[in-house]
N, C-alpha and C. Protein backbone atom coordinates (compact mmCIF):
# COMPACT_ATOMS: atom_id res chain seq x y z
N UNK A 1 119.94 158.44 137.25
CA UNK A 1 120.77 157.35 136.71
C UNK A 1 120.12 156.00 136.93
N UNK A 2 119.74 155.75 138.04
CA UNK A 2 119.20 154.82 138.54
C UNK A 2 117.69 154.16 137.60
N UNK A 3 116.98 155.19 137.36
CA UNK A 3 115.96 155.34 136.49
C UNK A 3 115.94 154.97 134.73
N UNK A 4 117.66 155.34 134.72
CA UNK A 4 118.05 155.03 133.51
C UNK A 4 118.28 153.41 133.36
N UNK A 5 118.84 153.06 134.42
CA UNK A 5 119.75 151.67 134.24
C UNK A 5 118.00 150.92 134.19
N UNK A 6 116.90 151.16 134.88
CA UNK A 6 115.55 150.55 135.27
C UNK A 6 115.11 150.73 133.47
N UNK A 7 114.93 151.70 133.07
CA UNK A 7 114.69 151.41 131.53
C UNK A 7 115.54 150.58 130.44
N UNK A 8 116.89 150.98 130.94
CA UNK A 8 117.26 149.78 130.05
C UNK A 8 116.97 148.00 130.43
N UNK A 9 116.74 147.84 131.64
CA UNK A 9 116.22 146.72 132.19
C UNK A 9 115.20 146.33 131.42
N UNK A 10 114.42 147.21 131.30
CA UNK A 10 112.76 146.80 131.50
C UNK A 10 112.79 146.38 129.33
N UNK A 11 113.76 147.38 129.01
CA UNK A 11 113.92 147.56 127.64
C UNK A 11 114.43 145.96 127.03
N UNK A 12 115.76 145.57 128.10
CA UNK A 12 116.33 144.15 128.12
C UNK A 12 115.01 142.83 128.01
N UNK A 13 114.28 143.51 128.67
CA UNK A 13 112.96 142.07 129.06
C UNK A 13 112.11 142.39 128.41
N UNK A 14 111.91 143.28 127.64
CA UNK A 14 111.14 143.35 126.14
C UNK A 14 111.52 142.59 124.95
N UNK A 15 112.84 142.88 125.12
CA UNK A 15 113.39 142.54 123.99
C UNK A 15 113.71 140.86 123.89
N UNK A 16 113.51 140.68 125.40
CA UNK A 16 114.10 138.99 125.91
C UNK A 16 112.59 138.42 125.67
N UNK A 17 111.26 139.11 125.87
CA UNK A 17 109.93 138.06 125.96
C UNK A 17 109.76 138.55 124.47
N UNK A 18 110.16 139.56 123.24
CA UNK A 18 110.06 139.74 122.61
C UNK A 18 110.66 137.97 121.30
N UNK A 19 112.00 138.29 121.87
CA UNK A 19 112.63 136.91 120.83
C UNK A 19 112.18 135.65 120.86
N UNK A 20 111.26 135.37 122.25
CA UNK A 20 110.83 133.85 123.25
C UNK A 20 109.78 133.99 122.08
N UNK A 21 109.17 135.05 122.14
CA UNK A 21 107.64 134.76 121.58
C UNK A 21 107.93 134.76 119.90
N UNK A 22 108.93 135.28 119.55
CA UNK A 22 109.25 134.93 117.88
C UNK A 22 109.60 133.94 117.74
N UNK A 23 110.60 133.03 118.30
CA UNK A 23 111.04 131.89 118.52
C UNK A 23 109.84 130.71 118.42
N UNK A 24 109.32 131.15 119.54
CA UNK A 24 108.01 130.46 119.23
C UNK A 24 107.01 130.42 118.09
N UNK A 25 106.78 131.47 118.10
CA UNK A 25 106.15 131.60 116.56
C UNK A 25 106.48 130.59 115.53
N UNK A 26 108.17 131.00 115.82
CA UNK A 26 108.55 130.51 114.23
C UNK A 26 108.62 129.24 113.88
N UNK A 27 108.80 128.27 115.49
CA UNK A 27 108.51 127.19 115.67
C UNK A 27 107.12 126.65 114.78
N UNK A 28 105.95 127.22 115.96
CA UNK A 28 104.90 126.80 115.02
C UNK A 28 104.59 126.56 113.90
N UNK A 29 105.24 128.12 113.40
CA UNK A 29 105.42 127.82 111.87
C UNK A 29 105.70 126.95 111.13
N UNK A 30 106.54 126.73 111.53
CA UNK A 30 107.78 125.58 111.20
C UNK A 30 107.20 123.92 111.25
N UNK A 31 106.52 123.60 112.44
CA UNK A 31 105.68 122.38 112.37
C UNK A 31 104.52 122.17 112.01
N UNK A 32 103.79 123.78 111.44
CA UNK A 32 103.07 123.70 110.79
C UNK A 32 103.09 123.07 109.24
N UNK A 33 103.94 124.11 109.01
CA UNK A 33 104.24 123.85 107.51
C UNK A 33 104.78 122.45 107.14
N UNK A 34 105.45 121.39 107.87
CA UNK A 34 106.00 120.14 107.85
C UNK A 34 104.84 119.42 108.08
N UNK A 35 103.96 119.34 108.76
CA UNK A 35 102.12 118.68 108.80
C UNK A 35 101.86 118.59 107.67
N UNK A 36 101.69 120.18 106.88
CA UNK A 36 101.48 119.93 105.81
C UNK A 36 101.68 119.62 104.34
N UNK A 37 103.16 119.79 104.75
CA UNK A 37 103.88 118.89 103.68
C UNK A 37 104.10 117.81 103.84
N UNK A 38 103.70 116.99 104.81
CA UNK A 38 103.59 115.38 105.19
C UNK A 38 102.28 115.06 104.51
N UNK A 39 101.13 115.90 105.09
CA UNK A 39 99.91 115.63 104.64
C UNK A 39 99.59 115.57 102.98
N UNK A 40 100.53 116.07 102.52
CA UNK A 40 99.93 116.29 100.92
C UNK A 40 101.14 115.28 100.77
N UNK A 41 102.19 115.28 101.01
CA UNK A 41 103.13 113.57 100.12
C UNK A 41 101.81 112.34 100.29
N UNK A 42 101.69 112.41 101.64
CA UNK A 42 100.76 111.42 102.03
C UNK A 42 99.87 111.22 100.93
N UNK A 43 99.11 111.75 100.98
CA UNK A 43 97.67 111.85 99.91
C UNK A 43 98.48 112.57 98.31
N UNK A 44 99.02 112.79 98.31
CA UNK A 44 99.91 112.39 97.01
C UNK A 44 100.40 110.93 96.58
N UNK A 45 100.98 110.08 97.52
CA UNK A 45 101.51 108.96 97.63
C UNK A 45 99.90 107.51 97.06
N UNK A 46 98.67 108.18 97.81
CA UNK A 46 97.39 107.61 97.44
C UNK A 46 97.12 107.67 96.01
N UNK A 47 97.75 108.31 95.18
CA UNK A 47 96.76 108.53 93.89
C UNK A 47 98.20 107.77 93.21
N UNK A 48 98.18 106.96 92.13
CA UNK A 48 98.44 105.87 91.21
C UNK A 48 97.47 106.60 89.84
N UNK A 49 98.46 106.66 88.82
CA UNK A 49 97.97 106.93 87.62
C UNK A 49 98.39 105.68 86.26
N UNK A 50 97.07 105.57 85.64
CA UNK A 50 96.74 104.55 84.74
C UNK A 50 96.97 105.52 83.48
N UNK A 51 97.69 104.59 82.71
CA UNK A 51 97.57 104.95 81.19
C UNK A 51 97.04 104.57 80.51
N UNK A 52 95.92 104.88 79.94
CA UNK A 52 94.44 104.46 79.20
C UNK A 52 94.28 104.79 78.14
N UNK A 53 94.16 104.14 77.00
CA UNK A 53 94.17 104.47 75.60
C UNK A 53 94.97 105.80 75.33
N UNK A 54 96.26 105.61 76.05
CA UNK A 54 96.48 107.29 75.59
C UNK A 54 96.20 108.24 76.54
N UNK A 55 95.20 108.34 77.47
CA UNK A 55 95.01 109.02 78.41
C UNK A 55 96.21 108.67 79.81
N UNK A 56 96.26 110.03 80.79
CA UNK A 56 96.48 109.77 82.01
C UNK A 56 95.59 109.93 83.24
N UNK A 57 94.84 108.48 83.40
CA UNK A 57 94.18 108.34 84.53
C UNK A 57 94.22 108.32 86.04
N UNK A 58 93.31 109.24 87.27
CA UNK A 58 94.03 109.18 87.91
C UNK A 58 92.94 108.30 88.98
N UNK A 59 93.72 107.03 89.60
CA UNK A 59 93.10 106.08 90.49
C UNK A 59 93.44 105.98 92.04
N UNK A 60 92.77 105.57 92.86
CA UNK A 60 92.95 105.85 93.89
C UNK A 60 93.70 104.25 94.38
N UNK A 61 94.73 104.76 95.39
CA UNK A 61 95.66 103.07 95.41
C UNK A 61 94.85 102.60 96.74
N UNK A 62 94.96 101.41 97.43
CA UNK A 62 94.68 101.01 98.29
C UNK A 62 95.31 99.74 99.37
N UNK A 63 95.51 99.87 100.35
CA UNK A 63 96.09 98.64 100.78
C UNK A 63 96.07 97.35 100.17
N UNK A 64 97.16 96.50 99.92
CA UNK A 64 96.71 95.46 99.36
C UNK A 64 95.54 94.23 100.09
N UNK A 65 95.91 94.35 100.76
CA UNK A 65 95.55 93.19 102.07
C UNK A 65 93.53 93.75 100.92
N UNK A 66 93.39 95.02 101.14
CA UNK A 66 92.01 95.15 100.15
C UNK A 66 91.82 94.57 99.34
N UNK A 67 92.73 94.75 98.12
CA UNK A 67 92.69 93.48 96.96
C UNK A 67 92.93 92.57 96.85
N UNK A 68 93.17 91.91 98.15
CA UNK A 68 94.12 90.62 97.48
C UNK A 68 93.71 89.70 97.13
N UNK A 69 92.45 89.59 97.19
CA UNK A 69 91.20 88.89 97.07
C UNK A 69 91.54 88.96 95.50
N UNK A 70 91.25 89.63 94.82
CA UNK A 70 90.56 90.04 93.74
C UNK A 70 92.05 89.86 92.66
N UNK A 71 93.23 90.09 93.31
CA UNK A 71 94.60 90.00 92.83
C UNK A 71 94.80 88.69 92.36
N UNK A 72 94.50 87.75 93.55
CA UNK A 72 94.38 86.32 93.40
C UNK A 72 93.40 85.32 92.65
N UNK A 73 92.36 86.26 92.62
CA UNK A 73 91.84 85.45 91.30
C UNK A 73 91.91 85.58 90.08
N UNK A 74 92.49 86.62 89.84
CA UNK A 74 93.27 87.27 88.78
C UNK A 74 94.19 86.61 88.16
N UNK A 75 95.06 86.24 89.59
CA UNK A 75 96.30 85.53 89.19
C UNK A 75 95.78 83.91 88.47
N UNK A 76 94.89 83.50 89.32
CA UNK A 76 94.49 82.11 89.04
C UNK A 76 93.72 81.73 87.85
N UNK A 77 93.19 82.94 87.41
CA UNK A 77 92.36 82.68 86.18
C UNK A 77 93.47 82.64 84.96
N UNK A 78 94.33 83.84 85.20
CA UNK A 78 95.62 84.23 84.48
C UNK A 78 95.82 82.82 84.21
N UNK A 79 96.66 81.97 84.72
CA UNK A 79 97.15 80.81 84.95
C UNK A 79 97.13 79.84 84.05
N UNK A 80 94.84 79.49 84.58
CA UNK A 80 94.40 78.35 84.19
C UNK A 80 93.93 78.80 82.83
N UNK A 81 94.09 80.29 81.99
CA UNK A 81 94.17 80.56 80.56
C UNK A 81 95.11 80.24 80.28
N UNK A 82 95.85 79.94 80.58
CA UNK A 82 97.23 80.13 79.72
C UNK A 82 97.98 78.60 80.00
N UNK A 83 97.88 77.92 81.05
CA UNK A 83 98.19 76.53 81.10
C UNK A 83 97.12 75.81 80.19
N UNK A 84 95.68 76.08 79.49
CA UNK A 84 94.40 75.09 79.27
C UNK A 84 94.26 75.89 77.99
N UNK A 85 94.31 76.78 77.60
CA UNK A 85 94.15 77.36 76.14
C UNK A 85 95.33 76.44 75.01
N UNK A 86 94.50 76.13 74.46
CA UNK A 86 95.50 75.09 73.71
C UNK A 86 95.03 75.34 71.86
N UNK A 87 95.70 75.35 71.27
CA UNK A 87 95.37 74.73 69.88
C UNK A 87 96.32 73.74 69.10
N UNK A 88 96.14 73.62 67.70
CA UNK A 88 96.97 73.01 66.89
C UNK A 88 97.78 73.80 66.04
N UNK A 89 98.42 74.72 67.19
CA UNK A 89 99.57 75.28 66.51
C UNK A 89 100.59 74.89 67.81
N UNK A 90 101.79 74.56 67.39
CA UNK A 90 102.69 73.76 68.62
C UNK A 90 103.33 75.53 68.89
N UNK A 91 103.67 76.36 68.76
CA UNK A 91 104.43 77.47 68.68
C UNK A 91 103.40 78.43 69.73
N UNK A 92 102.14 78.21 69.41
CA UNK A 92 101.12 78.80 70.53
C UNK A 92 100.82 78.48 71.96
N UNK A 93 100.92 77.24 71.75
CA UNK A 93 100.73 76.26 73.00
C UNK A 93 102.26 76.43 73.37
N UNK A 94 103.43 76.52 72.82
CA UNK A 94 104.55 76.86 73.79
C UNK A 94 104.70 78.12 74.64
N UNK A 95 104.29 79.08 73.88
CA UNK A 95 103.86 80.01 74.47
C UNK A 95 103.31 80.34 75.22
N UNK A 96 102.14 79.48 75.12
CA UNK A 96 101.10 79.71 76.37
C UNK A 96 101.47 79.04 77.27
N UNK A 97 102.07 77.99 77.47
CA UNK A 97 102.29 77.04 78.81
C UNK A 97 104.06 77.40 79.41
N UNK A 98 104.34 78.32 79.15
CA UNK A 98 105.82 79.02 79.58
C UNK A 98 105.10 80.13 79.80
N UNK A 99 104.17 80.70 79.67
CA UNK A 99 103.62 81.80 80.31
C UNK A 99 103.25 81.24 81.70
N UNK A 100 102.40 80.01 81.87
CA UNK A 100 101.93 79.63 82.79
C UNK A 100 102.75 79.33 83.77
N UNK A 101 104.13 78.99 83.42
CA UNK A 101 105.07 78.40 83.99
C UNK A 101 105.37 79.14 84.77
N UNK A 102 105.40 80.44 84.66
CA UNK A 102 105.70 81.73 85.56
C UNK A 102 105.18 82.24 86.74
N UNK A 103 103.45 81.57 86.52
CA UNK A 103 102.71 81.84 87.56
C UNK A 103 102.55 80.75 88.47
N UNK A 104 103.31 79.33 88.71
CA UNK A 104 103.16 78.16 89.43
C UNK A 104 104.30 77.82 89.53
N UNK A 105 104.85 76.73 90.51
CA UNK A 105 105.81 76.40 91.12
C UNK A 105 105.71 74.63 90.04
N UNK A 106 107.06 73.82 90.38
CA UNK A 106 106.71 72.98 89.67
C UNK A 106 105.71 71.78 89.67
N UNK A 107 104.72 72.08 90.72
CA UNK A 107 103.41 70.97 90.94
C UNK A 107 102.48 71.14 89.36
N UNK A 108 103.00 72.62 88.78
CA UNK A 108 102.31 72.69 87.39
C UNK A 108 102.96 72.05 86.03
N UNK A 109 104.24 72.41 86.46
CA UNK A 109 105.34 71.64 85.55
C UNK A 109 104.97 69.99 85.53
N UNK A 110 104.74 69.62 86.83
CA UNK A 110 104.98 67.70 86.99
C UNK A 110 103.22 67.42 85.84
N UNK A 111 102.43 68.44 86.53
CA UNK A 111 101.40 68.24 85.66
C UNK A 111 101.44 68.17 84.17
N UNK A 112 101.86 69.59 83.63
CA UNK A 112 102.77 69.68 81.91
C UNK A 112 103.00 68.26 81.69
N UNK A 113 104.49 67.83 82.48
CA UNK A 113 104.87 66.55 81.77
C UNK A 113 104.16 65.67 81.54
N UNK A 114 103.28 65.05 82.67
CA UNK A 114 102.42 64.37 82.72
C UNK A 114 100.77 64.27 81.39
N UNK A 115 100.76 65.47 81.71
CA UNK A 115 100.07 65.41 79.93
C UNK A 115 100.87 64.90 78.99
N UNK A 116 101.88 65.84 78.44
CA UNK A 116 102.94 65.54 77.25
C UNK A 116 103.35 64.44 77.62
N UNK A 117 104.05 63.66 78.44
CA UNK A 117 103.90 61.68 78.13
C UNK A 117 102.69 61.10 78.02
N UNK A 118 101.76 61.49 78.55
CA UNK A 118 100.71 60.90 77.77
C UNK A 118 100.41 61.10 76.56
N UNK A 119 100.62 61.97 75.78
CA UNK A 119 100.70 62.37 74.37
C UNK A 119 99.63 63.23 73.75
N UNK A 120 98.95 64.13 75.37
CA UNK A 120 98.27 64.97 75.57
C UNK A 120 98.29 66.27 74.02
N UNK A 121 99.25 66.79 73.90
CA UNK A 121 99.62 68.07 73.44
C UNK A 121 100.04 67.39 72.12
N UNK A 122 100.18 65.95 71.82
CA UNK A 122 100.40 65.63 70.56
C UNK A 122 98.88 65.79 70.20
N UNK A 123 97.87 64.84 70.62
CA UNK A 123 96.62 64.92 69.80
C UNK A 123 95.97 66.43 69.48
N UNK A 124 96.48 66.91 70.27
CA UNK A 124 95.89 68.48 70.02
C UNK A 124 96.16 68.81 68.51
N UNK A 125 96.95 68.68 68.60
CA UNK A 125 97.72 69.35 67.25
C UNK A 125 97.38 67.99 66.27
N UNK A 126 98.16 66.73 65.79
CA UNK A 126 97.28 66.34 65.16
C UNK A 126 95.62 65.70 64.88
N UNK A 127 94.96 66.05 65.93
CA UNK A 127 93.69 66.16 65.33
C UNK A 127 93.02 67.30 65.14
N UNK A 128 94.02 68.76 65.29
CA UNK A 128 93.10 69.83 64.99
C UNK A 128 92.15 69.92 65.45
N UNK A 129 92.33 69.91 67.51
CA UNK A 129 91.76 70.66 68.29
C UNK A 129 91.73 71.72 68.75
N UNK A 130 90.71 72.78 69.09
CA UNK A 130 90.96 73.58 70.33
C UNK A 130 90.41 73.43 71.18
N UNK A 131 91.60 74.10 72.52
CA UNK A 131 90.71 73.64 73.67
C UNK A 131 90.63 75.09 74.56
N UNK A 132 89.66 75.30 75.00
CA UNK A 132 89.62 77.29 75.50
C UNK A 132 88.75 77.06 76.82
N UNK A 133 89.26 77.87 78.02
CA UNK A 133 88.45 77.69 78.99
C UNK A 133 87.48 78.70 79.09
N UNK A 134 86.59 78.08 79.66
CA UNK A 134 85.42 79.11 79.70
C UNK A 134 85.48 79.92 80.84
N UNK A 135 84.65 80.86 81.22
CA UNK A 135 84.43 81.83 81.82
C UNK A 135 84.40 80.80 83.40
N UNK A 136 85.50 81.19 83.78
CA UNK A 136 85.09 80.26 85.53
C UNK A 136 84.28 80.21 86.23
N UNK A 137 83.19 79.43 86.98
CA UNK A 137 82.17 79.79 87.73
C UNK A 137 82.50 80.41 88.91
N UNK A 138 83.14 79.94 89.66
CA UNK A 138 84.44 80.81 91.20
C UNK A 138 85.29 80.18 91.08
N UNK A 139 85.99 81.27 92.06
CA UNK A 139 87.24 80.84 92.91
C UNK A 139 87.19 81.39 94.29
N UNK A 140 86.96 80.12 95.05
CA UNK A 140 87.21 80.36 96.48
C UNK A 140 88.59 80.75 97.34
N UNK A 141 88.60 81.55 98.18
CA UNK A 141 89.77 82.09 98.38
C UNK A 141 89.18 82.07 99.97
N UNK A 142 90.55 81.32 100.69
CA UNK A 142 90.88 81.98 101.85
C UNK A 142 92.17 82.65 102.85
N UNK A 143 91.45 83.85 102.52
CA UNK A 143 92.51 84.62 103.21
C UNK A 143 93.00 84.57 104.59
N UNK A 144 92.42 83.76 105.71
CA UNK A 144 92.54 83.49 107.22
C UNK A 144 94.35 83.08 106.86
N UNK A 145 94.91 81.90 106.26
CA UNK A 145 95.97 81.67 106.04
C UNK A 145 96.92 81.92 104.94
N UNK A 146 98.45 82.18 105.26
CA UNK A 146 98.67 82.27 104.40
C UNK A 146 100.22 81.26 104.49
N UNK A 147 100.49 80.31 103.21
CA UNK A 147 100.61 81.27 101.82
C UNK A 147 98.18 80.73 101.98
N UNK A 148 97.97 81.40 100.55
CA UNK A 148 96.84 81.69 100.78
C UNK A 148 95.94 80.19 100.00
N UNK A 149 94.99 79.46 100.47
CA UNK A 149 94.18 78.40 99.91
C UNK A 149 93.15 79.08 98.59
N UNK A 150 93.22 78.03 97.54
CA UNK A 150 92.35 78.85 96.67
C UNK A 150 91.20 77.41 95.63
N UNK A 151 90.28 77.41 95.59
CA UNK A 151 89.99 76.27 94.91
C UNK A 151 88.91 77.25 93.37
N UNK A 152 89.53 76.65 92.25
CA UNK A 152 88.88 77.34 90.96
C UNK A 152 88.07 75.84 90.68
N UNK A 153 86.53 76.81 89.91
CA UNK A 153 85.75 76.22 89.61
C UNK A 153 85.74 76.36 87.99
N UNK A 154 85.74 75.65 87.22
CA UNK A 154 85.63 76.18 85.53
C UNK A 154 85.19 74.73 84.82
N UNK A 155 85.37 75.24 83.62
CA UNK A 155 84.78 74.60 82.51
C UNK A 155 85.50 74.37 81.34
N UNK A 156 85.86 73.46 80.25
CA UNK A 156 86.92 73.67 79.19
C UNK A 156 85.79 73.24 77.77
N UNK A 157 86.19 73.94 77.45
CA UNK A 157 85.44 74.22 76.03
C UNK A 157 86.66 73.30 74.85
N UNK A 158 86.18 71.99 74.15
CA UNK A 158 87.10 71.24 73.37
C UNK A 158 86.56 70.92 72.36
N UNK A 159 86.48 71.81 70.99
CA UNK A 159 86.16 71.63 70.03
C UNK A 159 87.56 70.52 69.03
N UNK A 160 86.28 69.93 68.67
CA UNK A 160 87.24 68.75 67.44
C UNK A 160 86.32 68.42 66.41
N UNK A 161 86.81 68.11 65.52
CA UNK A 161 86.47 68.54 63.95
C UNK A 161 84.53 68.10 63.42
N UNK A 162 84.42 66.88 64.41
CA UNK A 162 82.45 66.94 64.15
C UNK A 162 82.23 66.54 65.83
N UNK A 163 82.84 67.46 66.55
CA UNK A 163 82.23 67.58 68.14
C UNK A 163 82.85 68.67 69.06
N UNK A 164 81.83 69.00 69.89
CA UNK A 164 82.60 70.02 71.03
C UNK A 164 82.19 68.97 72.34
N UNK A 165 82.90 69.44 72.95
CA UNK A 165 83.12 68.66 74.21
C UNK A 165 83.45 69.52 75.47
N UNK A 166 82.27 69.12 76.23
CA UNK A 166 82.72 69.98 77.69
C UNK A 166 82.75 69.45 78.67
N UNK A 167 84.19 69.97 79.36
CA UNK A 167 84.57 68.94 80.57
C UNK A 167 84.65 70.11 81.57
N UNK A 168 84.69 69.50 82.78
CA UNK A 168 84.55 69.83 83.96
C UNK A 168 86.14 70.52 84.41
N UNK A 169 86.53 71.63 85.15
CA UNK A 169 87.70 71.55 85.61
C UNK A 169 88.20 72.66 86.88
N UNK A 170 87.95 71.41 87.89
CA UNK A 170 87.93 71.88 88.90
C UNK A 170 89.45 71.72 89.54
N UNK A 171 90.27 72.53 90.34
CA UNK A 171 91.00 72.46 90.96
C UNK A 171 91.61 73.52 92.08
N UNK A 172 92.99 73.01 92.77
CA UNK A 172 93.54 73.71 93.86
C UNK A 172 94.76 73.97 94.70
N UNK A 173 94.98 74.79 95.22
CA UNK A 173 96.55 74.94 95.58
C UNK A 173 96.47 76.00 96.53
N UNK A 174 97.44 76.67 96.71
CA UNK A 174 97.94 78.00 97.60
C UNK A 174 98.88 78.63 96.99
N UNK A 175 98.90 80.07 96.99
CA UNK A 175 99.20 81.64 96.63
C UNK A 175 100.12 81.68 97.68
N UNK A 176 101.48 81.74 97.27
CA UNK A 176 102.65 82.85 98.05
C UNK A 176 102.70 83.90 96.86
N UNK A 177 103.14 84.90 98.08
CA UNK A 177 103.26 86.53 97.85
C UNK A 177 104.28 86.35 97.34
N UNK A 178 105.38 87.04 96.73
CA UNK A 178 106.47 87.24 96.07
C UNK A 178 106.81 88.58 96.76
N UNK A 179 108.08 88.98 96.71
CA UNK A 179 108.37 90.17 97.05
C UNK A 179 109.10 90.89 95.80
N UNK A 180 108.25 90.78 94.63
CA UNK A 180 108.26 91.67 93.93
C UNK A 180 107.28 91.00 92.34
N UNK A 181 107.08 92.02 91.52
CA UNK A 181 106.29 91.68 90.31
C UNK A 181 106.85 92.14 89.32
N UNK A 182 106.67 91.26 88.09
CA UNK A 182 107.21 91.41 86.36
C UNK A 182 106.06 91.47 85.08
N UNK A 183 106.94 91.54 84.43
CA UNK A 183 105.67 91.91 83.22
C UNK A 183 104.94 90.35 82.94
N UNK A 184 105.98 89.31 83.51
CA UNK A 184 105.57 87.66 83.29
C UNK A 184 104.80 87.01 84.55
N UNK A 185 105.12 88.37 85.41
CA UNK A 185 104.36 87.80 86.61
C UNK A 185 103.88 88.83 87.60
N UNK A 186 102.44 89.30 86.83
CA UNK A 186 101.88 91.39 87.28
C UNK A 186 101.43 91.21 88.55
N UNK A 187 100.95 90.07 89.27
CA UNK A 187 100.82 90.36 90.73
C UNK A 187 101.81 89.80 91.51
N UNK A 188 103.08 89.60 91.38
CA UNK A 188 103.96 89.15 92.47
C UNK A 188 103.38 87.71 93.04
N UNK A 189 102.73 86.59 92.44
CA UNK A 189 102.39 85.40 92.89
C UNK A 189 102.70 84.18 92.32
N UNK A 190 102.61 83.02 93.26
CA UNK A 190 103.12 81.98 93.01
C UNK A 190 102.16 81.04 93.32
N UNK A 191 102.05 79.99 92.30
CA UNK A 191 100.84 79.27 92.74
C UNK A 191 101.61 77.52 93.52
N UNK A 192 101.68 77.42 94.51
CA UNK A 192 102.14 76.08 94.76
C UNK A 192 101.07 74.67 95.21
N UNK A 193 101.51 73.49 95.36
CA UNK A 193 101.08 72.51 95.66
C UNK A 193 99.36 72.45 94.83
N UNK A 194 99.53 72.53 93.28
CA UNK A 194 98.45 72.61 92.81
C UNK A 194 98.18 71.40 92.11
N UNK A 195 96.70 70.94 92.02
CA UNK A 195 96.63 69.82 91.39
C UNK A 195 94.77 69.76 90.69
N UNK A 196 94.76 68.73 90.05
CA UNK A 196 93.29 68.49 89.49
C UNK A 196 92.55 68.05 90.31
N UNK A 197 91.61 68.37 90.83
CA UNK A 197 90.62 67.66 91.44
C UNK A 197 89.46 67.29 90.56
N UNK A 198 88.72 67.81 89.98
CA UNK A 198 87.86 66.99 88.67
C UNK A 198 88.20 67.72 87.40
N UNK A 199 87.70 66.32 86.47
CA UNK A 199 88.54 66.70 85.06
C UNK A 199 87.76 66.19 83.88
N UNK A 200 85.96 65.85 84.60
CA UNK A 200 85.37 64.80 83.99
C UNK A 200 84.43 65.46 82.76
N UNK A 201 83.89 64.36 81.87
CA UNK A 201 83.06 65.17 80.69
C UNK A 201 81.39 65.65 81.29
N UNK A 202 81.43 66.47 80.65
CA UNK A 202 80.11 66.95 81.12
C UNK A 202 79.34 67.13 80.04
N UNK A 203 79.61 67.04 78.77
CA UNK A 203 78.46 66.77 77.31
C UNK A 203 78.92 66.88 76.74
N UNK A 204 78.77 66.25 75.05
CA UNK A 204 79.43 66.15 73.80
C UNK A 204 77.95 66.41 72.88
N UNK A 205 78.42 67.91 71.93
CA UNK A 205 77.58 68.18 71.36
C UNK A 205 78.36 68.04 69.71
N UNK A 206 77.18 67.66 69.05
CA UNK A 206 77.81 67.18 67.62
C UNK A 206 77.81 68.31 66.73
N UNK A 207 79.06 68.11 65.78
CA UNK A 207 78.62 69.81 65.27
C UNK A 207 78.71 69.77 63.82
């Protein structure tokens, strides 16, 4: 009897290191499989897809703090196209400078007015100018502070009816982040305390 009750014992502590060690198991299992379903959202979460002529492209995303460099001059070039692209259509130039409006605070606006009382955006139009900026030489950016310092270097291309004219157009301000982005404003930025620093002619070619 005694022998009996010792097997069912021994049978009890089989069955007891038996469940410990499934238990365990299943554990592992268990935080295994959650690793790796962390690990693939994760690196799922990395890939950003572009829609490209029709195609679905697939790009790799990256911290911003990486681009922001490159975001911001983006933004600033954005800007100074669309505030300085001008012609003698008044319906274009509204367009374009309410685009601009989106990407600057009102240090760009005081500027706007300040042309238009001078009667800036009138001569455009009646003398059948355009005015198009050229390809910028830089934009310095520093990222040490933020909101962020930025100074653009460019050029304005001002054709009028027997001359082109190229002026100088240098200026500067600082980039706040936005906490969020629109189709009127694709990097979430704001350009504040911006102003002209040179604005002078640099040659008149006869045409």
């Amino acid at each position: 009897m005694f022998q009996q009750f010792k097997n069912i014992d021994t049978a009890f502590q089989f069955i007891r290191v038996f469940a410990i060690a499934f238990l365990v198991g299943t554990v592992v299992i268990c935080l295994y499989t959650v690793h790796r379903t962390t690990s693939a959202l994760q690196k799922g979460q990395q890939r950003i897809y572009v829609l490209s002529d029709g195609k679905l492209l697939e790009a790799q995303a990256v911290e911003r703090h990486d681009s922001l460099a490159v975001e911001i001059r983006d933004h600033v070039k954005m800007f100074h196209y669309y505030f300085y692209s001008l012609q003698p259509d008044e319906e274009i130039n509204r367009r374009h400078l309410t685009a601009a409006m989106y990407l600057a605070d009102s240090s760009a606006f005081r500027e706007f007015k300040s042309l238009e009382e001078d009667g800036y955006y009138a001569r455009i139009i009646s003398n059948n100018i355009s005015q198009e900026v050229e390809e910028y030489d830089s934009i310095a950016v520093d990222l040490n502070h933020n909101p962020y310092y930025f100074k653009y270097f460019g050029k304005l291309r001002i054709a009028r009816p027997t001359s082109i004219l190229t002026r100088s157009l240098i200026t500067e301000g600082y980039l706040r982040i936005l906490n969020g982005v629109s189709t009127k404003n694709p990097h979430g930025m704001l350009i504040e305390r911006w102003k002209v620093a040179d604005n002078r002619d640099l040659s008149v070619e006869k045409r």
